[in-house]
N, C-alpha and C. Protein backbone atom coordinates (compact mmCIF):
# COMPACT_ATOMS: atom_id res chain seq x y z
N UNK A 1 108.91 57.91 -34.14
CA UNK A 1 107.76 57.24 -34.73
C UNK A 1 108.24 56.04 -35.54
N UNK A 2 107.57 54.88 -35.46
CA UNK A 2 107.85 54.35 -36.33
C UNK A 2 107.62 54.16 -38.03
N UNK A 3 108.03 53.31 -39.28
CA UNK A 3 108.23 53.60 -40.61
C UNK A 3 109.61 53.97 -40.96
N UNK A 4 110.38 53.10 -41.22
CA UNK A 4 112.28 53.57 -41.72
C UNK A 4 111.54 53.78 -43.07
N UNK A 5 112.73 54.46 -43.12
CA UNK A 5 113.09 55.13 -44.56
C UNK A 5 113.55 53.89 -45.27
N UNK A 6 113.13 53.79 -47.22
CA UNK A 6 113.56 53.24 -47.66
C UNK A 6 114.50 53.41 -48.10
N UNK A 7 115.89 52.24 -48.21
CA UNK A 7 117.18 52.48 -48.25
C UNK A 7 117.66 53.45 -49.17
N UNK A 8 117.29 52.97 -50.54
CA UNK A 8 117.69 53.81 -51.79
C UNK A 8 115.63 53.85 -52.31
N UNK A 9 115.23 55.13 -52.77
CA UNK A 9 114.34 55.20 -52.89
C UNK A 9 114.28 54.32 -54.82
N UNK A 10 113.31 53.62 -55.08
CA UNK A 10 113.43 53.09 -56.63
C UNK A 10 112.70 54.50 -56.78
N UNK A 11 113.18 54.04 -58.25
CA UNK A 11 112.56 55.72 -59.28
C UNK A 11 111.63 54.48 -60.09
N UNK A 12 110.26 55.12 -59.73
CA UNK A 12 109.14 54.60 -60.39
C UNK A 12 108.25 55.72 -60.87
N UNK A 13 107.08 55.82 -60.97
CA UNK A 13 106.60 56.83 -61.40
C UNK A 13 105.09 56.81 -60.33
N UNK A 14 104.69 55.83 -59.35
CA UNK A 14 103.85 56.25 -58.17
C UNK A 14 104.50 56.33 -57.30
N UNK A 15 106.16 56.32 -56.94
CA UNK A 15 105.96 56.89 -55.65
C UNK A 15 107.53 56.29 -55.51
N UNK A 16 107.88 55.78 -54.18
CA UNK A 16 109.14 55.95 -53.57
C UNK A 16 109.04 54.06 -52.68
N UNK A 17 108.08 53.04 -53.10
CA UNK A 17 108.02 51.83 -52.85
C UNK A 17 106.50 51.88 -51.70
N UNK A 18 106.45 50.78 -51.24
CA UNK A 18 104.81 49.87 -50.37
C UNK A 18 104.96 50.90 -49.22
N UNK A 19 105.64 51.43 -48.62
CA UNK A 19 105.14 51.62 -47.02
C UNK A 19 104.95 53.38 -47.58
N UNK A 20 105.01 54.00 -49.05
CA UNK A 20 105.30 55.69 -48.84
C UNK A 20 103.91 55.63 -49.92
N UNK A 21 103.14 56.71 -49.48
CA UNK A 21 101.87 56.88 -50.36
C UNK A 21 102.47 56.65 -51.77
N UNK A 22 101.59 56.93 -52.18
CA UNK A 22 101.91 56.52 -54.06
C UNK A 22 101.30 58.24 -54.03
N UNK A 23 102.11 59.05 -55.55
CA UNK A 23 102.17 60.25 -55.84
C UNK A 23 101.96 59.87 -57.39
N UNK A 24 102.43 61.05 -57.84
CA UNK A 24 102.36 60.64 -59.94
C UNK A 24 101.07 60.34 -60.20
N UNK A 25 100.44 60.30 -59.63
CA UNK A 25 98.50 59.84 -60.25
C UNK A 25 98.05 60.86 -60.47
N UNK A 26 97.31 60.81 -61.40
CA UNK A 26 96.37 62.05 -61.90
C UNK A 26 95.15 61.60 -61.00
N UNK A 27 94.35 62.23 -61.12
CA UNK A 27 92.41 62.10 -60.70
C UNK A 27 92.22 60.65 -61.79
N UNK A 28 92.28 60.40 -63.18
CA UNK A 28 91.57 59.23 -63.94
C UNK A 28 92.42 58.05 -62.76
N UNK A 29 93.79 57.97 -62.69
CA UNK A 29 94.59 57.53 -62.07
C UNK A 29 94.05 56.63 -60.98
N UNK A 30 93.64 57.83 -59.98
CA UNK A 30 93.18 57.27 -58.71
C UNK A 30 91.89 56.52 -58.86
N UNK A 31 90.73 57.22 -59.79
CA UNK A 31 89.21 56.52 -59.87
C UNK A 31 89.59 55.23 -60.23
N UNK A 32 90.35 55.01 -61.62
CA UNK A 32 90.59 53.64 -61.88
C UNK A 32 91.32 52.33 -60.95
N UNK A 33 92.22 52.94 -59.94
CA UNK A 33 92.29 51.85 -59.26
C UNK A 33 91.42 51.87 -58.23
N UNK A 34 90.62 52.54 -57.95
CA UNK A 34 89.10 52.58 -56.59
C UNK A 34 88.10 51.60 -57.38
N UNK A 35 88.06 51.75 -58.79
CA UNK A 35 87.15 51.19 -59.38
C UNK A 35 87.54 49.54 -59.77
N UNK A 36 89.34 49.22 -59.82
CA UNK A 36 89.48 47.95 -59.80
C UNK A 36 89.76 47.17 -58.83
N UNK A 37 89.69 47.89 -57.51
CA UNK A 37 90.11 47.38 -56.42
C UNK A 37 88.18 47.14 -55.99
N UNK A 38 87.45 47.94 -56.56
CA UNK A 38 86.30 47.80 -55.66
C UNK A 38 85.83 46.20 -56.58
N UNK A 39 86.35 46.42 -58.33
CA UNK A 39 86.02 44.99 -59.06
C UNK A 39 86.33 43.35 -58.19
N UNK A 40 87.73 43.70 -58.24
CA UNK A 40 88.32 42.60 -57.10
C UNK A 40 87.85 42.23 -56.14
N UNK A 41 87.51 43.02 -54.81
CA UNK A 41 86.96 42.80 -53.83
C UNK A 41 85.09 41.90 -54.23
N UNK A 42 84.71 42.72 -55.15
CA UNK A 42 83.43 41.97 -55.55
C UNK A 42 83.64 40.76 -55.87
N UNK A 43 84.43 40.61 -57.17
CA UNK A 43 84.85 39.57 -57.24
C UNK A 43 85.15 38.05 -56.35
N UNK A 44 85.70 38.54 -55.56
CA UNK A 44 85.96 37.26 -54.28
C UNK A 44 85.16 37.68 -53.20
N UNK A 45 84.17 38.09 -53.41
CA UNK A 45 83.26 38.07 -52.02
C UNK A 45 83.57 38.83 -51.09
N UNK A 46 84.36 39.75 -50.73
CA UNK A 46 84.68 40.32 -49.34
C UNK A 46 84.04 41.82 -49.46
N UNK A 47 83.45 42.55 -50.31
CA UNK A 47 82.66 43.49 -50.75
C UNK A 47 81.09 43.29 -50.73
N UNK A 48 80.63 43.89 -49.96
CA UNK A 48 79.18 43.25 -49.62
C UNK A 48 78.29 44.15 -50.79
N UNK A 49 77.36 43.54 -51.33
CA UNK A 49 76.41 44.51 -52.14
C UNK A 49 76.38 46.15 -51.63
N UNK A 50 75.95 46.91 -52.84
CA UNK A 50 76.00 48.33 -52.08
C UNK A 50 76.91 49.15 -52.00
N UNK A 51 78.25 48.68 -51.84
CA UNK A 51 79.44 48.79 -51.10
C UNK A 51 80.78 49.33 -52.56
N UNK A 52 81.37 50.66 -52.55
CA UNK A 52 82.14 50.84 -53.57
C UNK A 52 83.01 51.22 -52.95
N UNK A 53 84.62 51.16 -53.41
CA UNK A 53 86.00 52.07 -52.93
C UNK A 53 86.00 53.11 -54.02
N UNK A 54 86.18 54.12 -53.63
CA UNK A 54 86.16 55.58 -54.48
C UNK A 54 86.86 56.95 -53.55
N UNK A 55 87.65 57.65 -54.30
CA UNK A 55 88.00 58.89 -53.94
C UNK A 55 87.20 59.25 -52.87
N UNK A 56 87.58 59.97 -52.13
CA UNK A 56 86.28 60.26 -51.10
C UNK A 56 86.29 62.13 -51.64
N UNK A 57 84.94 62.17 -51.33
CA UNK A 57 84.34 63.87 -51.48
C UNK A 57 84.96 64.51 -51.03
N UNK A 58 84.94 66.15 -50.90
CA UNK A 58 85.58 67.18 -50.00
C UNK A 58 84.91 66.85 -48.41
N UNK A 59 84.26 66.61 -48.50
CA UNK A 59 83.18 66.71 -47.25
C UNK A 59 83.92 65.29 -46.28
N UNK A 60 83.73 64.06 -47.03
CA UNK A 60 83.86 62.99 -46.19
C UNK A 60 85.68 63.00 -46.30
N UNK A 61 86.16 64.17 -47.15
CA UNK A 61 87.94 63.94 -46.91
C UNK A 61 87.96 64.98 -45.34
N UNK A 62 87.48 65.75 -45.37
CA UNK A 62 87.50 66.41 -44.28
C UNK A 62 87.05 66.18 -42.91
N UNK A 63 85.51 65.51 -42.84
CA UNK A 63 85.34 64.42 -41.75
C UNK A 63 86.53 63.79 -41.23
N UNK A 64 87.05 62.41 -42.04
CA UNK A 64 88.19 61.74 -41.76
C UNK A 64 89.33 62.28 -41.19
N UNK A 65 89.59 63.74 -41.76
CA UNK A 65 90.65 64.43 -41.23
C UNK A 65 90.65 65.22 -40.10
N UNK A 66 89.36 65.31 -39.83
CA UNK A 66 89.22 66.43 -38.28
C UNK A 66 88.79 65.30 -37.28
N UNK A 67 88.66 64.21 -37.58
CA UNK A 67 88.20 63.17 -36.56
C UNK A 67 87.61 63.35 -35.32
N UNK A 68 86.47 64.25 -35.52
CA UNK A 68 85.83 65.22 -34.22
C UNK A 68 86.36 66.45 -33.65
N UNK A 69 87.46 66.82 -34.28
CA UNK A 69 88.38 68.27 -33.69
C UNK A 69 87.61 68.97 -34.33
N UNK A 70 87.23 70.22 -33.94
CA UNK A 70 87.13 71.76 -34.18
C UNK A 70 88.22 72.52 -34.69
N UNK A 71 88.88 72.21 -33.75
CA UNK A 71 90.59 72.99 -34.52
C UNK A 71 90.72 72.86 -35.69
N UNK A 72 92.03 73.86 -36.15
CA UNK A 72 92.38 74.07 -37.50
C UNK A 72 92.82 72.85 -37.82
N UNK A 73 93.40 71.91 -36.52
CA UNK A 73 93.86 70.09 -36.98
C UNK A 73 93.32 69.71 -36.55
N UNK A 74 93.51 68.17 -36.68
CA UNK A 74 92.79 67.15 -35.82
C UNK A 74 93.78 67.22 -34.42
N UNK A 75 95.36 68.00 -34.51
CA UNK A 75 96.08 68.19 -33.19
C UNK A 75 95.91 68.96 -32.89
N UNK A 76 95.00 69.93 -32.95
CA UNK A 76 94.59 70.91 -32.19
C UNK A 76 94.77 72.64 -33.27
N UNK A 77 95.24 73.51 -32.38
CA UNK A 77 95.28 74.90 -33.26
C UNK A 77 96.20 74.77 -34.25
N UNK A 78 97.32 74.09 -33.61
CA UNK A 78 98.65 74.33 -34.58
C UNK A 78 99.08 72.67 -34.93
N UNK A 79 99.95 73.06 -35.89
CA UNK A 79 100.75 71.54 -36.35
C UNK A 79 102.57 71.75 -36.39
N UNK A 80 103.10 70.99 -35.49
CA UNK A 80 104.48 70.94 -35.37
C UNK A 80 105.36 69.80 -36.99
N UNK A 81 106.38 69.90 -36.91
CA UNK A 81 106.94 69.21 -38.02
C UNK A 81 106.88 67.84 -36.77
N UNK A 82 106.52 67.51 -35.92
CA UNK A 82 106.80 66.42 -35.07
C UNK A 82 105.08 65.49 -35.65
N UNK A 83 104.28 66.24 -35.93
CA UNK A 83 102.98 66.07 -36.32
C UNK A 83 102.87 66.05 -37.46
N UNK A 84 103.31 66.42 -38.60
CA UNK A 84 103.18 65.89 -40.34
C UNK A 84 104.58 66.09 -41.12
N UNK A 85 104.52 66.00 -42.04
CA UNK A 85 105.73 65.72 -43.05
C UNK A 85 105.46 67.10 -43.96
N UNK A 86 105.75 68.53 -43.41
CA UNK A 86 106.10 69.77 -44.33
C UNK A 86 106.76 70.62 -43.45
N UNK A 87 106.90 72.08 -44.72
CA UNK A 87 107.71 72.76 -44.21
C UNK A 87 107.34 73.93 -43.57
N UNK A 88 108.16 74.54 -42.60
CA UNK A 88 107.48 75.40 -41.78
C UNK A 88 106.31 75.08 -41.34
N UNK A 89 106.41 74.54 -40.22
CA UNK A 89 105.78 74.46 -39.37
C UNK A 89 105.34 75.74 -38.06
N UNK A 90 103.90 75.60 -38.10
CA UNK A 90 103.50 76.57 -37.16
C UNK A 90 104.00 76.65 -36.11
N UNK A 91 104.69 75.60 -35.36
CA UNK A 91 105.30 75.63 -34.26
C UNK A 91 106.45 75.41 -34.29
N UNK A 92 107.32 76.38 -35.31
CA UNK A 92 108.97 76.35 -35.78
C UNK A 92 109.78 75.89 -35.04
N UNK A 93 110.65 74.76 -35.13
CA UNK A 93 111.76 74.65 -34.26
C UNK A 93 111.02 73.10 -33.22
N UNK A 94 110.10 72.85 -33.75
CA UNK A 94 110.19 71.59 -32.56
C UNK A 94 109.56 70.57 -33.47
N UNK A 95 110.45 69.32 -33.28
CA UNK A 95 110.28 68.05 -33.99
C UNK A 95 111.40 67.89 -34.59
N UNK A 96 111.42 66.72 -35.68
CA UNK A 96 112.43 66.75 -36.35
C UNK A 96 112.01 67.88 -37.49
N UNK A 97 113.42 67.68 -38.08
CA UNK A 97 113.46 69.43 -39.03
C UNK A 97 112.49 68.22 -40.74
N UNK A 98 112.04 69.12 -41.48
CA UNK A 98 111.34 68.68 -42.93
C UNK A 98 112.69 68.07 -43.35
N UNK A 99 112.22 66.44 -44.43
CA UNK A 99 112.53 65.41 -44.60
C UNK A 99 112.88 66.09 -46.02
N UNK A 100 111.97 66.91 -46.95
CA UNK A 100 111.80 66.88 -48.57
C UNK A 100 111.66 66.17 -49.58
N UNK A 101 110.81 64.98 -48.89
CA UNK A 101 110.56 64.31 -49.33
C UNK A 101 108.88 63.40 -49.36
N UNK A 102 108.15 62.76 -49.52
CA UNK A 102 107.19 61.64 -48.75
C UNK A 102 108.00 60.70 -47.87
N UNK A 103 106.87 60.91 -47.12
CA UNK A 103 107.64 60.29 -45.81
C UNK A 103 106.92 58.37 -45.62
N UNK A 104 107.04 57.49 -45.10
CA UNK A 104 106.58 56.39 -44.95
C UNK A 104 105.06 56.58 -43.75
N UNK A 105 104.14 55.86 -44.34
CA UNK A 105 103.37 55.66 -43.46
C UNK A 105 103.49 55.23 -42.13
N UNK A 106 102.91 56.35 -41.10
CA UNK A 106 103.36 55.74 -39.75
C UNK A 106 104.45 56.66 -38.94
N UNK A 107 105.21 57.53 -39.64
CA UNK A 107 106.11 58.28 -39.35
C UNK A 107 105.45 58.85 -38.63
N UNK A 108 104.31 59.44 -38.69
CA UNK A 108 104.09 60.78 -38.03
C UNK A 108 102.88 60.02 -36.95
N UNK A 109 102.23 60.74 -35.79
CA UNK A 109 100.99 60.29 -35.37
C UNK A 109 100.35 60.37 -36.61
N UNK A 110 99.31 59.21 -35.78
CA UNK A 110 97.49 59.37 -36.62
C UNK A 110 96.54 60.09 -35.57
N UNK A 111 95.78 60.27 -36.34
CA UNK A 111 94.67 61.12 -36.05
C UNK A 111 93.54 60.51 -34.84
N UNK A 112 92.69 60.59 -34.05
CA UNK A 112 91.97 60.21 -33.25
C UNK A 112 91.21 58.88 -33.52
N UNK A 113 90.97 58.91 -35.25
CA UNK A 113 90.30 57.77 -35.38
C UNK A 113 91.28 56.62 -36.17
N UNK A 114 92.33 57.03 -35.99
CA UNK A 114 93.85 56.43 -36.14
C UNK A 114 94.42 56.18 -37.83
N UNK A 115 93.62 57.70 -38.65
CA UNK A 115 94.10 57.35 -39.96
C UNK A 115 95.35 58.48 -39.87
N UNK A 116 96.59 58.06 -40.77
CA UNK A 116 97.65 58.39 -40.65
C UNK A 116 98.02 59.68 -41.90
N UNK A 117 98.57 60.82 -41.94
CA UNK A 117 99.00 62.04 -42.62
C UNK A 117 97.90 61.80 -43.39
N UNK A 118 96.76 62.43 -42.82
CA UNK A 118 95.67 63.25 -42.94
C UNK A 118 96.37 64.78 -43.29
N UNK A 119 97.10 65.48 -42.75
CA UNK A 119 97.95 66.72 -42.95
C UNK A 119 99.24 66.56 -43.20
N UNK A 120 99.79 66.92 -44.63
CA UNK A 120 101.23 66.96 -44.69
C UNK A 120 101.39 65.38 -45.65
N UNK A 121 102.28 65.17 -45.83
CA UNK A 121 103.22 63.90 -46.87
C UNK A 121 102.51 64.32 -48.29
N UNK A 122 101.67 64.08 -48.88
CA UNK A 122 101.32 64.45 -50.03
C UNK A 122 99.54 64.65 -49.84
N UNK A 123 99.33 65.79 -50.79
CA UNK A 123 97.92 65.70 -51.19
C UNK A 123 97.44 65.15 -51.61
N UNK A 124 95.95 65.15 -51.28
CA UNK A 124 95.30 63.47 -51.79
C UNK A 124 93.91 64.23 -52.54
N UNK A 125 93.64 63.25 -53.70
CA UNK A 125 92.08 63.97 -55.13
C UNK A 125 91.17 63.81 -54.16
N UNK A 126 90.35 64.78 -53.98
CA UNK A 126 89.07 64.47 -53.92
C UNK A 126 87.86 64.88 -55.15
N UNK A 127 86.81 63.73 -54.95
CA UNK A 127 86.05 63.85 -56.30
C UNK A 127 85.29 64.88 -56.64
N UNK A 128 85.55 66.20 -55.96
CA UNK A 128 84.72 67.15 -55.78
C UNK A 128 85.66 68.11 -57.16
N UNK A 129 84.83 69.23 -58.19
CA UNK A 129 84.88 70.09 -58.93
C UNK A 129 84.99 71.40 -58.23
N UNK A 130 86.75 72.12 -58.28
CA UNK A 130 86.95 73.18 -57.61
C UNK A 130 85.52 74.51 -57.55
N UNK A 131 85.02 74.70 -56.34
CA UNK A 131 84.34 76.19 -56.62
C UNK A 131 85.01 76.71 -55.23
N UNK A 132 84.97 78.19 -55.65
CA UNK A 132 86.04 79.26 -55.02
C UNK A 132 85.14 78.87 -53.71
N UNK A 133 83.72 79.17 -53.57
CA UNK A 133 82.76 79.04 -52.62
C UNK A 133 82.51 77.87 -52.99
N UNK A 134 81.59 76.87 -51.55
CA UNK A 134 80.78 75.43 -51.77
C UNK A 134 79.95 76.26 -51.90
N UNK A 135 79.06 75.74 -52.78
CA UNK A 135 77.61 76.17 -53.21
C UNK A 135 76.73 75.72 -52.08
N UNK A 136 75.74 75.98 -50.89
CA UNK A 136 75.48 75.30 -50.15
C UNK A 136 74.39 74.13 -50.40
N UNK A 137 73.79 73.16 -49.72
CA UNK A 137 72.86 72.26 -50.38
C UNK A 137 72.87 71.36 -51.48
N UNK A 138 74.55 71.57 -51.94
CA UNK A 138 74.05 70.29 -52.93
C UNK A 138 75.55 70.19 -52.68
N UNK A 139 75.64 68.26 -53.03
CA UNK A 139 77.11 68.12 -53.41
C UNK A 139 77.63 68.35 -54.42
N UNK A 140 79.09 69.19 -54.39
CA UNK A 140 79.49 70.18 -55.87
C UNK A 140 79.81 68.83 -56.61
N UNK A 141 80.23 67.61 -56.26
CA UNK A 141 80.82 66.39 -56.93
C UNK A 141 79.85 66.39 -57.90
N UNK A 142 78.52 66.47 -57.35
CA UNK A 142 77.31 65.34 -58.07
C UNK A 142 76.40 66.87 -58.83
N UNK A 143 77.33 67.65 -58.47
CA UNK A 143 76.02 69.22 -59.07
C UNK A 143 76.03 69.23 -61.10
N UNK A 144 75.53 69.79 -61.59
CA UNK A 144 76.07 69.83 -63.05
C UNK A 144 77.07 70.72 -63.71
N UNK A 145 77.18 71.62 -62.57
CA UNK A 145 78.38 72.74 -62.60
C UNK A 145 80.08 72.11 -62.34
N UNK A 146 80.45 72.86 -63.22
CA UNK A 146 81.95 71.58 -62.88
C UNK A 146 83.15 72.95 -62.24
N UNK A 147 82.42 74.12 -61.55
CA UNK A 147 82.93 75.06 -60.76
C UNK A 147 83.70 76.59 -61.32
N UNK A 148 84.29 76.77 -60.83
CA UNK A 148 85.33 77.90 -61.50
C UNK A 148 86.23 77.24 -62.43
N UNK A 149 86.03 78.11 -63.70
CA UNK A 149 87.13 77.49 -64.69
C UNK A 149 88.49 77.97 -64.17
N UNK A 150 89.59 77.46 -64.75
CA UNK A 150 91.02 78.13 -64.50
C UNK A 150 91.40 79.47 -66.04
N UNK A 151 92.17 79.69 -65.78
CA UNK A 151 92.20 80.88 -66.74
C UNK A 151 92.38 80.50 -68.51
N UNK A 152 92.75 79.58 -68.27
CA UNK A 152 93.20 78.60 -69.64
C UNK A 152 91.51 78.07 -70.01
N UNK A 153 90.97 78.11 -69.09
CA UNK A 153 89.50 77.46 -69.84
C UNK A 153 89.26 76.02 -68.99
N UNK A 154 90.25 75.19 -68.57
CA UNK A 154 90.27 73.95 -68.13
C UNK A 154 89.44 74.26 -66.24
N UNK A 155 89.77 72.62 -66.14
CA UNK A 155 88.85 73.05 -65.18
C UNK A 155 89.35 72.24 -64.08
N UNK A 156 89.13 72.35 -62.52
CA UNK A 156 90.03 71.48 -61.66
C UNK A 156 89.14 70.60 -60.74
N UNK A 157 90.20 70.04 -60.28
CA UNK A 157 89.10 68.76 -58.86
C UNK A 157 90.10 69.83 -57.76
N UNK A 158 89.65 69.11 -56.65
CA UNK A 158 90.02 69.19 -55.16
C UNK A 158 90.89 68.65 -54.73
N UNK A 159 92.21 69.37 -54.38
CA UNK A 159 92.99 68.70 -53.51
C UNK A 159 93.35 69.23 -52.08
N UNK A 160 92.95 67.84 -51.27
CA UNK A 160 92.87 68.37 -49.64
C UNK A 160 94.40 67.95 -49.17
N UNK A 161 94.45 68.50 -47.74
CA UNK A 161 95.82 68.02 -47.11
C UNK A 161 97.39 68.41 -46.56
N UNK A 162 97.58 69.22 -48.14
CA UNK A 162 98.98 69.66 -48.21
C UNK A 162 100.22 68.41 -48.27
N UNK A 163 101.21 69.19 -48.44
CA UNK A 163 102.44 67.89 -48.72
C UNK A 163 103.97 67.99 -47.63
N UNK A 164 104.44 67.22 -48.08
CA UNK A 164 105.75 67.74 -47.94
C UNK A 164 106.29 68.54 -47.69
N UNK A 165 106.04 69.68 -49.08
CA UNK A 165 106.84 70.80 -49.86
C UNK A 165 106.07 72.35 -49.37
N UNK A 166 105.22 71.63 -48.65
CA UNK A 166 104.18 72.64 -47.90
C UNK A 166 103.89 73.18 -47.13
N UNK A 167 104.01 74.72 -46.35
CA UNK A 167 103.74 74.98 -45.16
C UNK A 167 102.17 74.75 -44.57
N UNK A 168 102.45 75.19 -42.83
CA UNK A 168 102.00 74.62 -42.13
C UNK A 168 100.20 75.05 -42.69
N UNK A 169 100.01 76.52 -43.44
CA UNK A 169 98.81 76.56 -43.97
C UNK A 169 98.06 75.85 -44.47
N UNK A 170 98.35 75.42 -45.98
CA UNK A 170 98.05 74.61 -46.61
C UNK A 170 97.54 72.95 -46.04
N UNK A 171 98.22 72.72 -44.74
CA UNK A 171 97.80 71.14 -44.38
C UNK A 171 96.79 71.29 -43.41
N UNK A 172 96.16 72.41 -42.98
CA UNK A 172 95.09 72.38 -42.11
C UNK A 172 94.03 72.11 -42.58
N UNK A 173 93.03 71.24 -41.47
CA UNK A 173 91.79 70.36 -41.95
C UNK A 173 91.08 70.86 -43.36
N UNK A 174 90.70 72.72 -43.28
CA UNK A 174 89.84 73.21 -43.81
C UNK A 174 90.70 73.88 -45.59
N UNK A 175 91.94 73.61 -45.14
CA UNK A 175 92.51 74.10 -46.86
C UNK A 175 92.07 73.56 -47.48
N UNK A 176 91.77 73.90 -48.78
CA UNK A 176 91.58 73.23 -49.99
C UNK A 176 92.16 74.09 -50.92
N UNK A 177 92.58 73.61 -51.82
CA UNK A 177 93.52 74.17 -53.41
C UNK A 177 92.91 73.28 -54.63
N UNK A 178 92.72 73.73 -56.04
CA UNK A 178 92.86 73.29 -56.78
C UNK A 178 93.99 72.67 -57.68
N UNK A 179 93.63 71.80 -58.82
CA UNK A 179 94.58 71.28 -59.26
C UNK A 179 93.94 70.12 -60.52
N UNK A 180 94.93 70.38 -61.64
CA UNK A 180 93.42 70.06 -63.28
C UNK A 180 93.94 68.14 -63.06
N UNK A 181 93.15 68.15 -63.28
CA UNK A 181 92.70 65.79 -63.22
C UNK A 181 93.36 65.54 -63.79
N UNK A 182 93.95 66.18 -65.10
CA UNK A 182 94.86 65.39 -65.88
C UNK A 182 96.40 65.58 -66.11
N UNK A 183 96.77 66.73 -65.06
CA UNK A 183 97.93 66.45 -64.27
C UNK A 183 98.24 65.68 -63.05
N UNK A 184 99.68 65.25 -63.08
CA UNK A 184 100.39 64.43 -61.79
C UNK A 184 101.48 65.61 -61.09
N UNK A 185 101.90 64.94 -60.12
CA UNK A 185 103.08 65.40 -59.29
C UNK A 185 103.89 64.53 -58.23
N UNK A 186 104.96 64.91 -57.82
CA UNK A 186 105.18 64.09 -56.91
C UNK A 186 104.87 64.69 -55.68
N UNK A 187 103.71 65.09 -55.13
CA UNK A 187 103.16 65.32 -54.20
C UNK A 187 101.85 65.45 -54.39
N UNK A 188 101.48 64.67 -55.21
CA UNK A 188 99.76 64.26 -54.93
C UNK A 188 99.75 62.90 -55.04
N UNK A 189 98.78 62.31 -54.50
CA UNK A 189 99.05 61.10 -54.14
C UNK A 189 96.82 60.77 -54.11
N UNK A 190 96.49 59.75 -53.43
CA UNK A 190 95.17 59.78 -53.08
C UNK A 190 95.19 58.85 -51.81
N UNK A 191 93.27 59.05 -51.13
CA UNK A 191 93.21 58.12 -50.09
C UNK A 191 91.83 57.46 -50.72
N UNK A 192 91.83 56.07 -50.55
CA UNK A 192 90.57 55.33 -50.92
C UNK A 192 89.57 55.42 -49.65
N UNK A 193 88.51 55.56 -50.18
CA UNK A 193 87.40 55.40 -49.16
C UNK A 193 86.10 54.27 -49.51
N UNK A 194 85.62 53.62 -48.75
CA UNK A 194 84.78 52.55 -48.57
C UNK A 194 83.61 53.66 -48.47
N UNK A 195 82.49 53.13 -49.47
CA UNK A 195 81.23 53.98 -49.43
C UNK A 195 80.26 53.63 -49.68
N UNK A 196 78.95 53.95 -49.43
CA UNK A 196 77.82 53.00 -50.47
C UNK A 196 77.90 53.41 -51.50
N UNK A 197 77.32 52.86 -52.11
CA UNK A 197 77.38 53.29 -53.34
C UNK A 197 76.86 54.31 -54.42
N UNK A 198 75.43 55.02 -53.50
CA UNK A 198 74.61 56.03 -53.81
C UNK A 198 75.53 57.42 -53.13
N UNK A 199 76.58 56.96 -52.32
CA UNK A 199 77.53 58.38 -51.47
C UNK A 199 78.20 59.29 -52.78
């Protein structure tokens, strides 16, 4: 696949340089640059009225990621290490072996509608408030319930995807895990999404 590795990775605190997702962001993290990237774009005209970049929901992170598949992936039942960037893979033993690291965009296939580690390299926020169950009929993002607390009292967002550091469970379309907004890692990372603005 193509995406080389960067030579010596810089030690920054989003990530590993331009071509490898950015990680170290909390949830405020990610809204604020959706919210200054959507400023900018207004700014110079290329943002049409209506029109915002923002975290995308559980719902529209999962769309994007099943890109019309049924399957547990958008590659079908199973995911090989030849197909995302983690460990143990459902289909052990074929591809190259886990990197342990984020991998560069492009390394791996993209998905049908050609967006790239949808499953695997790092987890990405979505703006949705962890509940064990979706409540059905309403979006949990926009509900007034902010979901299952964690045991400490605090409370979490959504993270879809899986990483790296992650077996092949965790990166299928339908996982979801929690994880509190105002922690980072180096395996969460986010994906911006183009939306109206009432989404």
């Amino acid at each position: 696949m193509s995406g080389a590795w960067p030579a010596e990775p810089p030690t920054t605190r989003f990530g590993l340089g331009d071509d490898v997702p950015v990680f170290w962001v909390t949830y405020a993290d990610a809204e604020a640059h959706c919210a200054a990237l959507t400023a900018r774009a207004r700014g110079d005209g290329t943002l049409p009225d209506g029109w915002v970049f923002r975290v995308p929901t559980e719902a529209q992170w999962e769309y994007a990621c099943r890109a019309g598949s049924t399957a547990a992936t958008a590659f079908g039942p199973v995911l090989t290490n030849a197909d995302a960037n983690m460990v143990g893979a459902a289909g052990e033993g074929t591809g190259p072996p886990a990197v342990g690291r984020s991998a560069p965009v492009g390394r791996y296939r993209a998905n049908a509608w050609g967006l790239y580690d949808m499953h695997g390299n790092v987890f990405e926020w979505c703006r949705d408030w962890y509940h064990a169950r979706l409540p059905g009929g309403d979006d949990p993002d926009l509900s007034a319930t902010r979901g299952v607390p964690n045991r400490d009292g605090t409370y979490s967002r959504v993270r879809r995807g899986g990483a790296w550091n992650d077996e092949y469970w965790y990166c299928r379309s339908a996982a979801r895990l929690r994880y509190e907004p105002e922690r980072s890692s180096d395996h969460i990372g986010f994906r911006v999404a183009l939306v109206t603005a009432d989404a």
